[in-house]
C-alpha atoms as a PDB file:
ATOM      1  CA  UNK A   1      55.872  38.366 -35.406  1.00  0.00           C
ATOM      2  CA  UNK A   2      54.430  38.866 -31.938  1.00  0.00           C
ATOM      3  CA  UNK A   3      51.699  37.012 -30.299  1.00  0.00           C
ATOM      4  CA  UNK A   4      48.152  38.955 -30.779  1.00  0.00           C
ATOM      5  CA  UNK A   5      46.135  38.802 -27.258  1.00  0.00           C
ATOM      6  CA  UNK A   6      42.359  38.881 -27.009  1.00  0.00           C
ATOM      7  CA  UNK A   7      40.953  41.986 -25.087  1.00  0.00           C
ATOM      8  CA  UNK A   8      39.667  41.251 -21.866  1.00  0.00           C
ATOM      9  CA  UNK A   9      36.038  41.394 -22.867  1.00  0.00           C
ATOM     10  CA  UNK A  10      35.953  39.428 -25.840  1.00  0.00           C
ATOM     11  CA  UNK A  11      38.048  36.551 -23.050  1.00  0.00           C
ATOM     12  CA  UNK A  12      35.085  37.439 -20.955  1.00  0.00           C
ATOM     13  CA  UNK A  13      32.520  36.945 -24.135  1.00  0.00           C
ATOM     14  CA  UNK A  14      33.716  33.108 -24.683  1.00  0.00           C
ATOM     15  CA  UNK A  15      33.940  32.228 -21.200  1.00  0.00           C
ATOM     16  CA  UNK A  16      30.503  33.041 -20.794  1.00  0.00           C
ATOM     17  CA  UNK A  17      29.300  31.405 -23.836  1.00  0.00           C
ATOM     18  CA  UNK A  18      31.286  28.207 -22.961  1.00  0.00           C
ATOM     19  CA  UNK A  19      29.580  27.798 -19.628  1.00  0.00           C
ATOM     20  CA  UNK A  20      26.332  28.559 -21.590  1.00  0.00           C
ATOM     21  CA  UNK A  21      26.917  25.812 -23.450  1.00  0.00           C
ATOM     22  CA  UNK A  22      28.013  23.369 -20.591  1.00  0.00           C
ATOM     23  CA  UNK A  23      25.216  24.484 -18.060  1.00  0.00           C
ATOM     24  CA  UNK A  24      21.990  22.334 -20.343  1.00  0.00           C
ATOM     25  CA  UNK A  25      24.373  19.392 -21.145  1.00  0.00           C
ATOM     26  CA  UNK A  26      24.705  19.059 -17.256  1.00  0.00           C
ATOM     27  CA  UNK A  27      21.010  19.984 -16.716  1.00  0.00           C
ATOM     28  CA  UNK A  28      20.654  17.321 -19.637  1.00  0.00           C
ATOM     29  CA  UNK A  29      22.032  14.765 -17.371  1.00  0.00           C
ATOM     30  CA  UNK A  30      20.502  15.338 -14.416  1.00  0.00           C
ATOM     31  CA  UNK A  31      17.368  14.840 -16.371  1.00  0.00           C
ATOM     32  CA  UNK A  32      18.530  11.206 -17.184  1.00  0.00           C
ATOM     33  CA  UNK A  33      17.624  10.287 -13.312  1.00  0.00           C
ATOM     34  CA  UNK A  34      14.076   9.777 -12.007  1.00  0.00           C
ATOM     35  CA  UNK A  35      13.751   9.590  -7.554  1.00  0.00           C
ATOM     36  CA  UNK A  36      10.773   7.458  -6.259  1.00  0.00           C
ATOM     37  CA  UNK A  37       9.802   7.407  -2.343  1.00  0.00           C
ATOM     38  CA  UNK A  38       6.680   5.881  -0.275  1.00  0.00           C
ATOM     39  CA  UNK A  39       5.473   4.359   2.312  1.00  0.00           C
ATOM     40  CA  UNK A  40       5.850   0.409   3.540  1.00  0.00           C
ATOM     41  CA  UNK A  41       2.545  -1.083   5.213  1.00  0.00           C
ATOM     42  CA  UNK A  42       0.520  -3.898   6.520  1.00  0.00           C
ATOM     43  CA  UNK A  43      -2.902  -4.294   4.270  1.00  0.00           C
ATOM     44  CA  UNK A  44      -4.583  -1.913   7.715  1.00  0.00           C
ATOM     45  CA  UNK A  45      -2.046   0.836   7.576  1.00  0.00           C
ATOM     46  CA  UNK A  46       0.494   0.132  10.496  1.00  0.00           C
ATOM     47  CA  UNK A  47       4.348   1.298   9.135  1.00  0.00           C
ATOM     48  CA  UNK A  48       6.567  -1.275   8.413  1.00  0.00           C
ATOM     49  CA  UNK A  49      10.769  -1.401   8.368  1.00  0.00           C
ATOM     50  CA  UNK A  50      11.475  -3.350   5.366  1.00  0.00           C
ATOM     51  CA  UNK A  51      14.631  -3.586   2.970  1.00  0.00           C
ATOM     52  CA  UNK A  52      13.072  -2.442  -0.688  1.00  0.00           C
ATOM     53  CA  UNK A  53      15.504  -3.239  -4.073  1.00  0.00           C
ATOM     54  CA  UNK A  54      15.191  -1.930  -6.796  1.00  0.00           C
ATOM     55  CA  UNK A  55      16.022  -4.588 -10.058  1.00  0.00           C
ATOM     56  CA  UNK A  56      16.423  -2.645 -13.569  1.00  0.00           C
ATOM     57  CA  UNK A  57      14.941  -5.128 -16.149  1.00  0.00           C
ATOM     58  CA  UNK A  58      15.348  -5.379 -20.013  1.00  0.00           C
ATOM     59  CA  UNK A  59      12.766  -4.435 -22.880  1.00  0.00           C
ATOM     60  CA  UNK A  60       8.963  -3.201 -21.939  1.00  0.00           C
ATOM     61  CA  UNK A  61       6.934  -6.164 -20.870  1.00  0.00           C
ATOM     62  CA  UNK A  62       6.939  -9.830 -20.291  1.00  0.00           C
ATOM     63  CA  UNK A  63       9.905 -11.664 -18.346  1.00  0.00           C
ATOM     64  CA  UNK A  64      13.433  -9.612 -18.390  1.00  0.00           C
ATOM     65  CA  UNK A  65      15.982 -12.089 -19.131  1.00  0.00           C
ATOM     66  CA  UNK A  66      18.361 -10.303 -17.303  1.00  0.00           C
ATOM     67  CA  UNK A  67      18.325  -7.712 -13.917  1.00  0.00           C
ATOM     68  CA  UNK A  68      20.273  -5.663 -11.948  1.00  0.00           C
ATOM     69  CA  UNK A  69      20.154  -4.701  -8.589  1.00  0.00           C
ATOM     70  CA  UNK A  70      20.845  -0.605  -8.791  1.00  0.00           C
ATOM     71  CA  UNK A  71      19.717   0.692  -5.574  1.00  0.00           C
ATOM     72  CA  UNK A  72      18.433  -0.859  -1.620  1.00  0.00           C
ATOM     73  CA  UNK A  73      17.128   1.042   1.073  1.00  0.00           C
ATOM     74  CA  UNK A  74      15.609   0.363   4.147  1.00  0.00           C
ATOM     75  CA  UNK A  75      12.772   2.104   5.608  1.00  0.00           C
ATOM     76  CA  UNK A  76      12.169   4.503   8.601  1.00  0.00           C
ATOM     77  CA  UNK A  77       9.960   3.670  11.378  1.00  0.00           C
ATOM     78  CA  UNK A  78       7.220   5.701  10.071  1.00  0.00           C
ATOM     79  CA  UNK A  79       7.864   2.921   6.989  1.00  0.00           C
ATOM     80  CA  UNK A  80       9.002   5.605   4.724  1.00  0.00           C
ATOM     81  CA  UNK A  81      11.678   5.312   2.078  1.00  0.00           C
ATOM     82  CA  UNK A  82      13.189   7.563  -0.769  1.00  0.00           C
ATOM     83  CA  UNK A  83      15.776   7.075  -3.071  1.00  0.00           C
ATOM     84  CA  UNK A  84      17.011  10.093  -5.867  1.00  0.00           C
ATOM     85  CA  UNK A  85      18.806   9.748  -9.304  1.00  0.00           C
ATOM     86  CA  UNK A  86      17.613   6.298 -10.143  1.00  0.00           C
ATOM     87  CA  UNK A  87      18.206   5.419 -13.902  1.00  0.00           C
ATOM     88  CA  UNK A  88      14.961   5.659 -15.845  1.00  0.00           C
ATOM     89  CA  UNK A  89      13.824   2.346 -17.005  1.00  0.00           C
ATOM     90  CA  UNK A  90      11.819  -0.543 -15.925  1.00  0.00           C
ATOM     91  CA  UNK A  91      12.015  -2.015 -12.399  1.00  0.00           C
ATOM     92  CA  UNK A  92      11.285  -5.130 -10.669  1.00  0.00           C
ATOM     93  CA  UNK A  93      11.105  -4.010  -6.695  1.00  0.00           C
ATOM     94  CA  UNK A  94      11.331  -5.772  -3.775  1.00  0.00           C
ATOM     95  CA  UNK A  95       9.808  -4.993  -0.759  1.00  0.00           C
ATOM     96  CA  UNK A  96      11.106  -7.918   2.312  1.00  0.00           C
ATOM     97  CA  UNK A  97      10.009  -7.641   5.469  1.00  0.00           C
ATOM     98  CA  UNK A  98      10.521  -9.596   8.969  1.00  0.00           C
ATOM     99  CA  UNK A  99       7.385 -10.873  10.829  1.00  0.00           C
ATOM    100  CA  UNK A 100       5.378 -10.613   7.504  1.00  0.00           C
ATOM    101  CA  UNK A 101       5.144 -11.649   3.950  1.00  0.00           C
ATOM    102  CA  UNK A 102       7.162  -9.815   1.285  1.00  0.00           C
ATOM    103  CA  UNK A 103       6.322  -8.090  -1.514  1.00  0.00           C
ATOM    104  CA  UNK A 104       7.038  -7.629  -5.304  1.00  0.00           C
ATOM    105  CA  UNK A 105       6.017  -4.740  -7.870  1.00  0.00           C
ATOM    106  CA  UNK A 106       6.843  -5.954 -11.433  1.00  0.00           C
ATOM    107  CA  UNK A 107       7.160  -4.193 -14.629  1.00  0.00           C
ATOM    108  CA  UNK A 108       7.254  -0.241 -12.469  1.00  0.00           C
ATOM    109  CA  UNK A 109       8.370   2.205 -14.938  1.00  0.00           C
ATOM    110  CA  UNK A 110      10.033   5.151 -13.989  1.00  0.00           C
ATOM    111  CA  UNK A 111      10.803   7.553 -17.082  1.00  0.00           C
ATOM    112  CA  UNK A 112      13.579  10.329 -17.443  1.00  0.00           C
ATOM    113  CA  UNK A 113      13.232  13.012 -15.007  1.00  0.00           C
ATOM    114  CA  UNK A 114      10.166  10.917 -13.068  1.00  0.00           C
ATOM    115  CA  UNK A 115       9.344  12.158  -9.496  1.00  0.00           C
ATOM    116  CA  UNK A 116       7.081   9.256  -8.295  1.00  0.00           C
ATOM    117  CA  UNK A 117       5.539   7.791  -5.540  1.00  0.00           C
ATOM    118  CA  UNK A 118       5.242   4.095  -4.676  1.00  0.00           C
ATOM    119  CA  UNK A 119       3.296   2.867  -1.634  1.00  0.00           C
ATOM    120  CA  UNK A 120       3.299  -0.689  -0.871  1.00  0.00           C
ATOM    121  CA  UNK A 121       0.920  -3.097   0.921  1.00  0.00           C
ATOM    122  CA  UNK A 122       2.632  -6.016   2.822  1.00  0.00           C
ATOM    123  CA  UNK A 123       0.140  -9.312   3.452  1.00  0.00           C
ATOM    124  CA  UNK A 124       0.020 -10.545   6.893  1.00  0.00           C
ATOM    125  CA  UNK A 125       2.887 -13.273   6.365  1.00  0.00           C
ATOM    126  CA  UNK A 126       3.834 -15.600   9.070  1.00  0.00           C
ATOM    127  CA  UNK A 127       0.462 -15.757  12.037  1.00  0.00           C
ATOM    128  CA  UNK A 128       2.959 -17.333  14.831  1.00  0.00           C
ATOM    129  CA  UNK A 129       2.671 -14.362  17.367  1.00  0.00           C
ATOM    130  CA  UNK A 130      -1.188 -13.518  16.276  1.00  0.00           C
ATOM    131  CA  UNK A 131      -3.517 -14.048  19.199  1.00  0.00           C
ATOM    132  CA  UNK A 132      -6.856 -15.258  17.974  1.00  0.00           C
ATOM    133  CA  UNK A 133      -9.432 -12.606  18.146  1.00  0.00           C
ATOM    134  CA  UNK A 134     -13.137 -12.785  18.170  1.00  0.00           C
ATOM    135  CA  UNK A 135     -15.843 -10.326  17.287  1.00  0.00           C
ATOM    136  CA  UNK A 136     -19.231 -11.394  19.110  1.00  0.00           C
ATOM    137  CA  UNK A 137     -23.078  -9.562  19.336  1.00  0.00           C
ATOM    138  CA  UNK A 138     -26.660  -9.356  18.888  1.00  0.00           C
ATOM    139  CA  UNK A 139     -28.918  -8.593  16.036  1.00  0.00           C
ATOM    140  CA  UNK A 140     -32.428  -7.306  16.670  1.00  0.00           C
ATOM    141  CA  UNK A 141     -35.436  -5.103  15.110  1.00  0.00           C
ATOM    142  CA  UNK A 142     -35.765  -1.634  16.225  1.00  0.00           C
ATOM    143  CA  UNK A 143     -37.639  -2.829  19.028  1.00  0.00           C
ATOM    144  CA  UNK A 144     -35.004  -4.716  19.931  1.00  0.00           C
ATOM    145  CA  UNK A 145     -36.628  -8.008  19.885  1.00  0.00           C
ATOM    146  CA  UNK A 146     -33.616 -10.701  18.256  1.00  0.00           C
ATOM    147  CA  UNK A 147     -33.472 -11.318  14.671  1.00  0.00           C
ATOM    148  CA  UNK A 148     -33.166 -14.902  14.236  1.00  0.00           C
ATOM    149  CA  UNK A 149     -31.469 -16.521  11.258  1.00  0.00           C
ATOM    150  CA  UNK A 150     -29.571 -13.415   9.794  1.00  0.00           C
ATOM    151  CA  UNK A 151     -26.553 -13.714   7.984  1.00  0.00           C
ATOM    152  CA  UNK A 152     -23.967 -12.073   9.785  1.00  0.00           C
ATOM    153  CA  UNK A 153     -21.131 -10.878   7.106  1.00  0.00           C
ATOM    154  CA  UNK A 154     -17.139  -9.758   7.714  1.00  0.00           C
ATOM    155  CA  UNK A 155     -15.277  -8.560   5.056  1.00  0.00           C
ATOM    156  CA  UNK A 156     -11.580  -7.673   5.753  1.00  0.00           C
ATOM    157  CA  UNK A 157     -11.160  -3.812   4.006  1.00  0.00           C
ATOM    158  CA  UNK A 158      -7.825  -4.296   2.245  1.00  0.00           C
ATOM    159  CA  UNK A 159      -7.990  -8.313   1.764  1.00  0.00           C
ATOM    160  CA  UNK A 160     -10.570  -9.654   0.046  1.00  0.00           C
ATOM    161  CA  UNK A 161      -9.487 -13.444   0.657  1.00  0.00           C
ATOM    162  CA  UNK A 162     -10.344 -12.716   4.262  1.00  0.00           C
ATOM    163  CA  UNK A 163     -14.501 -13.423   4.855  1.00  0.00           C
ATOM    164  CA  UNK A 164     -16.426 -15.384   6.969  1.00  0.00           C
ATOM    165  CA  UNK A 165     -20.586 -15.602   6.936  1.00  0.00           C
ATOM    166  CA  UNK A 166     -22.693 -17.121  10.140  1.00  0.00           C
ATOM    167  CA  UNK A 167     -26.219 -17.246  11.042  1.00  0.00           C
ATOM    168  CA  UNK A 168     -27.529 -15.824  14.368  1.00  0.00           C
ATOM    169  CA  UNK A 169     -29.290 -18.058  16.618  1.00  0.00           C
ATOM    170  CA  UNK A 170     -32.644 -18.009  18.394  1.00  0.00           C
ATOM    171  CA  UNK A 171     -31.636 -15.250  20.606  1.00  0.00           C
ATOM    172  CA  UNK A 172     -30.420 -13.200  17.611  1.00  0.00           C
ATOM    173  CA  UNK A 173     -26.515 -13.566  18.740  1.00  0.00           C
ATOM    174  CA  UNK A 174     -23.915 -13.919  16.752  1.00  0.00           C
ATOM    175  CA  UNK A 175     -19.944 -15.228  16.871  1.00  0.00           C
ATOM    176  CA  UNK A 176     -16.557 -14.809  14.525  1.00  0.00           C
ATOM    177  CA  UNK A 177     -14.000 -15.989  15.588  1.00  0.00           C
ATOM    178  CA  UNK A 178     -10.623 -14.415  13.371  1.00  0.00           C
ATOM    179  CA  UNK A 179      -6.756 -14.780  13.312  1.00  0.00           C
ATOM    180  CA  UNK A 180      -5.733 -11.620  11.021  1.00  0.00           C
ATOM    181  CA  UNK A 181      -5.976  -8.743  12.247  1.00  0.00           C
ATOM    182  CA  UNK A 182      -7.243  -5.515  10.316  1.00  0.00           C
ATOM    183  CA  UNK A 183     -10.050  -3.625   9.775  1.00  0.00           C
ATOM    184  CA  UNK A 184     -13.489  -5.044   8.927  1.00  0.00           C
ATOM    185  CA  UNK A 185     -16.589  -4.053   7.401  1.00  0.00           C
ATOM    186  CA  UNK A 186     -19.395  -6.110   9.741  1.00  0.00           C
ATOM    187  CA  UNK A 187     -22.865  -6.246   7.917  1.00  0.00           C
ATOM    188  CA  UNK A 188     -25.976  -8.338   8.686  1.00  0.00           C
ATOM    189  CA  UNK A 189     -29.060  -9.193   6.087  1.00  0.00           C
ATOM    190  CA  UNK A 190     -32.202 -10.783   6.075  1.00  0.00           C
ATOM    191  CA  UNK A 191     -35.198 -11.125   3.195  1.00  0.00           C
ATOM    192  CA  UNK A 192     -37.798  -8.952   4.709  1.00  0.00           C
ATOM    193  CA  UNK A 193     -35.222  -6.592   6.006  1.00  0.00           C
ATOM    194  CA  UNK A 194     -33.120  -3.505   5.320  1.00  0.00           C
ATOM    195  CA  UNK A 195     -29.406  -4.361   5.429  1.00  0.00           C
ATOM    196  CA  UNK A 196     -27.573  -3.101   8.220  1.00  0.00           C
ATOM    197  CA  UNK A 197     -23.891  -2.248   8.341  1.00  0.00           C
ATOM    198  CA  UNK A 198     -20.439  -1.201  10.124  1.00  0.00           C
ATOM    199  CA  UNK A 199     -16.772  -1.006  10.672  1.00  0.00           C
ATOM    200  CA  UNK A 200     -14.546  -2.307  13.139  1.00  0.00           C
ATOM    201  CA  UNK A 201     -11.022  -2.489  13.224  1.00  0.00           C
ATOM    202  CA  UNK A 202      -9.757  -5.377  15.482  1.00  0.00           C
ATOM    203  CA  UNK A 203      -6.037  -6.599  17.127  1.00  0.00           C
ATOM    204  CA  UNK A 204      -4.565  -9.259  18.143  1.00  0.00           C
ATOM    205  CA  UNK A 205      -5.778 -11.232  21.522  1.00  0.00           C
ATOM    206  CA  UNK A 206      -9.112  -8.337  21.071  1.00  0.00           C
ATOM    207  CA  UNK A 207     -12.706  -9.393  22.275  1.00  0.00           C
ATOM    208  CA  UNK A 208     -15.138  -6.731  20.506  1.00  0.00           C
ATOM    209  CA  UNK A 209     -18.846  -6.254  20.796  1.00  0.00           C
ATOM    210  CA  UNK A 210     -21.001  -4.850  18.099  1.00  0.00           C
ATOM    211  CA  UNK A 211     -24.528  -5.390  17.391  1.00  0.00           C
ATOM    212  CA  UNK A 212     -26.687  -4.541  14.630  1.00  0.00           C
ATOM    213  CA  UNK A 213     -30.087  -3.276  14.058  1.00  0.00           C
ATOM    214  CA  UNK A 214     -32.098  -4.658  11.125  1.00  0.00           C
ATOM    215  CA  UNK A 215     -35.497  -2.735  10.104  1.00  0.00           C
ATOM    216  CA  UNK A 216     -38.270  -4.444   8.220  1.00  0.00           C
ATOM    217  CA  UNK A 217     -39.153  -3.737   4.946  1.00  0.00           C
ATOM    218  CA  UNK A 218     -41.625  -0.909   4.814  1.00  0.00           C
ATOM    219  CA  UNK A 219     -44.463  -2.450   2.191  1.00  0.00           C
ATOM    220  CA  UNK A 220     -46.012   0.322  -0.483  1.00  0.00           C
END
């Protein structure tokens, strides 16, 4: 009994449905990766090279008894980093950094098929090659006769453990004297007065002038 041969186009029929049926289990898998990229940064925005893992931890929450290390990467000079086809799960990442402190991200979730983006915020870290700064001025009325006795406030923008308060003296001057840089929001207040405000963004070794201008309270 001879062998009976398909025709050419029913050959053609199951190839085609074959690779039909292949093509979304190998879409299926890509989908099983997630890719995550950023930027690395001091707390006032300058670009950082820094050597980011990423740790795959067990369960949802709470300590992972276990990790492992599935992808590092360094950064660019711009301080920007990607990585593709990362295993969806839960990640401990960490961010290390010469010069400055290091940073972790705990408990960052990255589900199937995730496209995300992660920027991280490095803290100041070791202050060794930080020249100490000093921001310095005057506040005064309108008129611009001093304002004596105003509280003179400096709040760093992206760290909130960074503040100082001091009074003006009989002249209405002022002095801060700082060892991080960054950028500052510089305010001064007074009970009678309106409360008078600005920025300044300040580097190390920098001497900086600003004054401010306080305006009594109009009485109804």
């Amino acid at each position: 009994m001879g062998r009976k041969f398909l025709p050419m186009r029913l050959k053609i029929f199951f190839v085609s449905l074959l690779l039909a049926l292949i093509a979304p289990a190998a879409l299926a898998q890509d989908d099983e990766f997630a890719s995550v990229s950023g930027r690395v940064t001091t707390y006032w925005g300058s670009a950082l090279e820094a050597e980011i893992s990423f740790f795959q931890l067990e369960g949802i929450s709470g300590n992972s008894p276990t990790e492992e290390l599935i992808q590092r990467v360094t950064t660019n000079k711009d301080g920007a980093y990607a990585i593709e086809k990362l295993p969806w799960g839960q990640y401990r990442v960490k961010v290390a950094t010469k010069g400055y402190g290091d940073a972790e991200i705990w408990r960052f979730y990255l589900w199937r098929g995730a496209k995300r983006v992660l920027d991280i915020g490095v803290p100041m870290g070791m202050l060794d090659h930080i020249s100490q700064m000093e921001i310095r001025g005057a506040v005064t009325r309108p008129n611009r006769m001093p304002v004596k006795d105003a509280t003179v406030t400096l709040l760093n923008v992206y760290d909130s453990s960074e503040s100082q308060q001091v009074r003006t003296d009989a002249d209405g001057k002022y002095t801060l004297l700082l060892i991080q840089e960054g950028d500052y929001v510089l305010h001064a207040a007074k009970v009678g007065f309106t409360v008078s405000a600005t920025t300044i963004s300040i580097r190390s070794g920098e001497r900086k002038t600003s004054n401010l201008v306080l305006s009594p309270v109009v009485k109804k």
